[in-house]
Protein backbone atom coordinates (compact mmCIF):
# COMPACT_ATOMS: atom_id res chain seq x y z
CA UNK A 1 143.54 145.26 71.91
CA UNK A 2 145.68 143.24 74.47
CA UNK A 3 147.21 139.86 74.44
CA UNK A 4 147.84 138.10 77.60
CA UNK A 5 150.88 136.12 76.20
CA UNK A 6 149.03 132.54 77.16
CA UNK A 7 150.16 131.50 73.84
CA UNK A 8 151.90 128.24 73.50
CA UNK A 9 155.53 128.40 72.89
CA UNK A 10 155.49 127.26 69.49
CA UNK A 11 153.13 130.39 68.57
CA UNK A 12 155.76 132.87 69.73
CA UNK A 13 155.92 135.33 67.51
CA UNK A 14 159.34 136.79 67.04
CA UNK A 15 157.95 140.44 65.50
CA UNK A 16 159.98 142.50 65.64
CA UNK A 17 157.57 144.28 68.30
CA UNK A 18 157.09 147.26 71.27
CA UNK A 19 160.36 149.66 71.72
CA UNK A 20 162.67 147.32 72.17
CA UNK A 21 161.40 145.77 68.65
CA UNK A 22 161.89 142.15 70.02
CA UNK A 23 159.77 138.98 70.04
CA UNK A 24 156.44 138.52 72.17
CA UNK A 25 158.13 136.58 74.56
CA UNK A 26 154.68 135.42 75.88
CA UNK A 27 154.00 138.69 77.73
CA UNK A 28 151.18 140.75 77.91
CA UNK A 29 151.36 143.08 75.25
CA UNK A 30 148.68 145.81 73.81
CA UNK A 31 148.19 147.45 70.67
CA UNK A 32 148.64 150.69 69.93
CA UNK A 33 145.71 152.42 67.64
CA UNK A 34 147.92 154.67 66.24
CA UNK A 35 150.37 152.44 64.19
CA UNK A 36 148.86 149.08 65.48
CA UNK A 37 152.05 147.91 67.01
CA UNK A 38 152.43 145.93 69.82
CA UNK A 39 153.83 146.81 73.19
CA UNK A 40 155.16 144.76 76.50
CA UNK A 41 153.42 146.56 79.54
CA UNK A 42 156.92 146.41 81.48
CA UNK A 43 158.13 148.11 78.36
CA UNK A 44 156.04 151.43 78.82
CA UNK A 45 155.54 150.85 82.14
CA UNK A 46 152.10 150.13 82.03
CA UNK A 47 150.62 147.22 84.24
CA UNK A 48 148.17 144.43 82.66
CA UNK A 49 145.55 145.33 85.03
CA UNK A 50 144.95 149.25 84.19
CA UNK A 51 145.95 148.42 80.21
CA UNK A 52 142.84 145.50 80.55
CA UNK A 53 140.56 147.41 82.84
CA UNK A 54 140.96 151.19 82.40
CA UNK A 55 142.71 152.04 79.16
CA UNK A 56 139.81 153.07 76.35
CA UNK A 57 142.03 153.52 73.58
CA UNK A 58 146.00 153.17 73.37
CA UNK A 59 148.43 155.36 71.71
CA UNK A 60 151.47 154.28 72.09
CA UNK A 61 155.05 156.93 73.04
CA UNK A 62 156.24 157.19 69.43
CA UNK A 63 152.46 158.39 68.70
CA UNK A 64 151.42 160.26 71.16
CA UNK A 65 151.02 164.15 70.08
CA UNK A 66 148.88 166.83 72.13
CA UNK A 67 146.22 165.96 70.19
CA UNK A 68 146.91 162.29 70.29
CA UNK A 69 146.88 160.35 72.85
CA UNK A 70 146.24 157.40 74.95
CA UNK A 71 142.02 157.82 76.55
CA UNK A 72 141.38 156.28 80.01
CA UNK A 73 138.43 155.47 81.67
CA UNK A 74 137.51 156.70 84.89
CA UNK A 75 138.86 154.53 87.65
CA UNK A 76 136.52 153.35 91.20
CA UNK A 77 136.88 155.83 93.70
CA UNK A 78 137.53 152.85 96.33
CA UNK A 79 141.17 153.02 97.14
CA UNK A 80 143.87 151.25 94.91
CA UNK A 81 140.70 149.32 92.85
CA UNK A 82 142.04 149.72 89.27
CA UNK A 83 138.75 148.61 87.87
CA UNK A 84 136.72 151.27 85.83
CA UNK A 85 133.97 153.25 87.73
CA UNK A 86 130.34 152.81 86.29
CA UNK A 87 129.67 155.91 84.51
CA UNK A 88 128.04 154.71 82.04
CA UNK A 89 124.52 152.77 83.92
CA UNK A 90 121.42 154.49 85.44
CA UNK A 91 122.49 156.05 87.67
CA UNK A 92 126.12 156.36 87.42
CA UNK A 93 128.55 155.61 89.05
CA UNK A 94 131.99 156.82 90.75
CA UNK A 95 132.47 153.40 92.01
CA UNK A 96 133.14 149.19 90.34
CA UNK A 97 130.49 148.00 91.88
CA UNK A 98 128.20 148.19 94.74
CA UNK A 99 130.53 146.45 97.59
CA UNK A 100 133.24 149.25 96.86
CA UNK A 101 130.27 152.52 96.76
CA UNK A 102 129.22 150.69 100.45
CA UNK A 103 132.46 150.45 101.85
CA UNK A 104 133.40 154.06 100.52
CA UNK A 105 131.33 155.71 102.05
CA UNK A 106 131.24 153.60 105.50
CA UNK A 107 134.87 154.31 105.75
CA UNK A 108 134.00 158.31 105.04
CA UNK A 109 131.37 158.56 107.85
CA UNK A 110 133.50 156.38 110.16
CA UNK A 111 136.43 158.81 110.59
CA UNK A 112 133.90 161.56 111.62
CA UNK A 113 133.17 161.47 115.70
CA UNK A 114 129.75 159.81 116.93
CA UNK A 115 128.82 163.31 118.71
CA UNK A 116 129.87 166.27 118.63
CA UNK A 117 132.04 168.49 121.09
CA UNK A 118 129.43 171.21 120.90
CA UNK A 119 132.25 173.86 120.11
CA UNK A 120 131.81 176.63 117.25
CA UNK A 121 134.90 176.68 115.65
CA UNK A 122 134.94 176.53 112.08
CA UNK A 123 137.43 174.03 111.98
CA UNK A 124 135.22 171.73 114.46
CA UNK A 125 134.30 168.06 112.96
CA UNK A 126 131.16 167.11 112.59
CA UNK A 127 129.73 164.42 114.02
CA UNK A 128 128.06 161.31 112.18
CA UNK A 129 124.57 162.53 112.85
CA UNK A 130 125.47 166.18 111.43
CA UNK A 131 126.98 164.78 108.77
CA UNK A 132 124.23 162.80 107.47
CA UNK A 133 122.39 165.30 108.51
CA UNK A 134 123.64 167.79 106.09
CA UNK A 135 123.27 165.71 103.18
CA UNK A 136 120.08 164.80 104.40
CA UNK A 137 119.40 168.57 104.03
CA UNK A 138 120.34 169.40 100.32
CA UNK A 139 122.46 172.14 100.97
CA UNK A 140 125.60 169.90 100.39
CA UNK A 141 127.13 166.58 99.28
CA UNK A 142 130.29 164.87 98.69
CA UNK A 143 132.26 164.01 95.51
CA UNK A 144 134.40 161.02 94.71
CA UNK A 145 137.44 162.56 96.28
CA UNK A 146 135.87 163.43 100.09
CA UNK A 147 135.68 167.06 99.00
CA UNK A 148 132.64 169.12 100.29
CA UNK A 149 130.53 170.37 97.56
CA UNK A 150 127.56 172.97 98.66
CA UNK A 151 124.73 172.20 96.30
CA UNK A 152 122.56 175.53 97.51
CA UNK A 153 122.94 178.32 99.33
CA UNK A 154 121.37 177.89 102.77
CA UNK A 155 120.54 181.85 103.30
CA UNK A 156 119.88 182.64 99.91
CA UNK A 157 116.71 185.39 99.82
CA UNK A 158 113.27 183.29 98.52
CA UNK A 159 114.84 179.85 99.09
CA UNK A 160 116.80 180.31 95.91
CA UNK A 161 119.39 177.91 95.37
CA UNK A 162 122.81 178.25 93.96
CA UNK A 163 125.89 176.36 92.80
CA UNK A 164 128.71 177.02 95.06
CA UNK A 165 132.04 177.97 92.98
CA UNK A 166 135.68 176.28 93.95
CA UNK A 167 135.87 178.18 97.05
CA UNK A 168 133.07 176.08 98.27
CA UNK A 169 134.98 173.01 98.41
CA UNK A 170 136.52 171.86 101.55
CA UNK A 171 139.15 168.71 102.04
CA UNK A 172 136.24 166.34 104.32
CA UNK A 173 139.54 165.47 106.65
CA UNK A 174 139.38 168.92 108.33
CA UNK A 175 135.76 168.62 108.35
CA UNK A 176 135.48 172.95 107.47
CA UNK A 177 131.79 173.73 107.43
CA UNK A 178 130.04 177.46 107.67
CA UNK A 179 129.21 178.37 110.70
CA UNK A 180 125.87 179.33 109.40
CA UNK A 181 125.18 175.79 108.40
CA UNK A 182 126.55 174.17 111.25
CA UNK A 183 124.08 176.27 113.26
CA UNK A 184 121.33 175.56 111.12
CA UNK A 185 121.82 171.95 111.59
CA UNK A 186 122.03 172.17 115.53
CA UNK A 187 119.10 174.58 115.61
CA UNK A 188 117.12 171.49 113.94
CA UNK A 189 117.94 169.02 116.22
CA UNK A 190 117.35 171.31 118.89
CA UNK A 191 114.04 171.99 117.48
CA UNK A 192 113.18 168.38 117.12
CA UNK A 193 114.35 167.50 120.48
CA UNK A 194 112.26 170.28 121.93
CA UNK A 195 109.07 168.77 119.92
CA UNK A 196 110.13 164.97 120.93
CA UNK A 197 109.82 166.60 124.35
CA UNK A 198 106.46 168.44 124.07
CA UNK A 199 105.19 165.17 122.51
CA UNK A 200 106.00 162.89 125.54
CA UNK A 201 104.57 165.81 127.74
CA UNK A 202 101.50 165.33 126.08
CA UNK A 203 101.58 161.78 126.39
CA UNK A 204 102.29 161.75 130.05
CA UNK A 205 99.86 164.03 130.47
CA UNK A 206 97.05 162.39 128.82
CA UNK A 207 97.97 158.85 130.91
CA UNK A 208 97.76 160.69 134.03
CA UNK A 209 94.37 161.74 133.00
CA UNK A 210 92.87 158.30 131.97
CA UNK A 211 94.46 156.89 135.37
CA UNK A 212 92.83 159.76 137.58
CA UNK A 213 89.79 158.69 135.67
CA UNK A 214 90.08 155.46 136.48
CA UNK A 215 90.46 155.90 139.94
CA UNK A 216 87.62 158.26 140.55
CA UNK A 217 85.29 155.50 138.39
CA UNK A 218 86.48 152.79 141.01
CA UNK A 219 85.79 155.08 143.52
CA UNK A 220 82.23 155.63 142.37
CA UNK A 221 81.66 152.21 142.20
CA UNK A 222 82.86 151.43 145.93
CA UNK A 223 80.68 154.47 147.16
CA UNK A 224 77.91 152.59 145.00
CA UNK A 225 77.60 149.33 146.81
């Protein structure tokens, strides 16, 4: 439990309390489940908002053991936020709420280039498009920390997917991708740029029909009267 030391002053209560076993002193304080003492924050250095927002159960330093010790919750992956990440709803959640998950990952795709330099380097960046792209795709994602996580193996024999193992991770700002999968996702826009392409051909070629036939039915009917 925590008490924010709102108290009036004539509910002070002079304990003795916390490590320096003195009073309240009207400052936030938290319990420790191990010998339910009380403890100032700026006596174990612990702020009021991670002891109110991310702390699950306290122990305090005189309690503490390897086995025994203080349980926090998972923090939002949004910065500094000290507010506990949603883990626990349908689907979870690495993030406090839906404002921080946006801005997350609009700050993510936002340090990646708009297009890409066409180089094949494996330390090129990917652009935006390739980046959604690739997620798009299945054959990778991204974790709470901006680390590169390959969900299958984009080769594998049959389709068959597998889970990459730690060597599979990449930091996100030196944007390291396989040059297999960067290829892969250039061959498909290449591919679908060559179909947009053969698709407008078709169209143009199917206007310049109807207008030929147009013209030759005008013509008829001038020959006509």
């Amino acid at each position: 439990g925590t008490d924010d030391g709102s108290a009036a002053d004539d509910d002070s209560d002079n304990g003795p309390y916390c490590l320096c076993r003195g009073p309240d002193d009207h400052r936030w304080m938290i319990c420790c489940e191990g010998c339910d003492d009380w403890f100032h924050g700026e006596c174990i250095n612990l702020s009021k908002e991670v002891g109110e927002n991310l702390i699950e159960k306290f122990i305090c330093p005189r309690c503490t053991t390897k086995q025994f010790r203080s349980i926090y919750k998972k923090s939002c992956s949004m910065g500094a936020c000290k507010k506990a990440a949603r883990l626990g709803q349908t689907p979870p959640s690495y993030f406090c709420s839906n404002d921080h998950a946006q801005a997350w990952w609009e700050r993510l795709v936002g340090r990646l280039p708009k297009t890409g330099k066409g180089g094949s380097s494996l330390t090129d960046q990917l652009s935006q498009d390739e980046f959604m792209a690739l997620l798009s795709s299945g054959l990778a994602t991204v974790d709470e920390h901006g680390n590169w996580a390959m969900k299958a193996s984009p080769f594998a024999a049959g389709g068959e997917k597998g889970i990459a193992n730690g060597t599979s991770r990449f930091r996100l700002d030196i944007s390291a991708l396989a040059l297999g999968i960067r290829h892969q996702i250039r061959e498909m826009a290449a591919q679908s740029e060559v179909e947009e392409a053969e698709e407008r051909i078709v169209r143009e070629a199917a206007a310049e029909r109807w207008r030929r036939k147009q013209s030759e039915r005008n013509w008829v009917e001038v020959i006509g009267e």
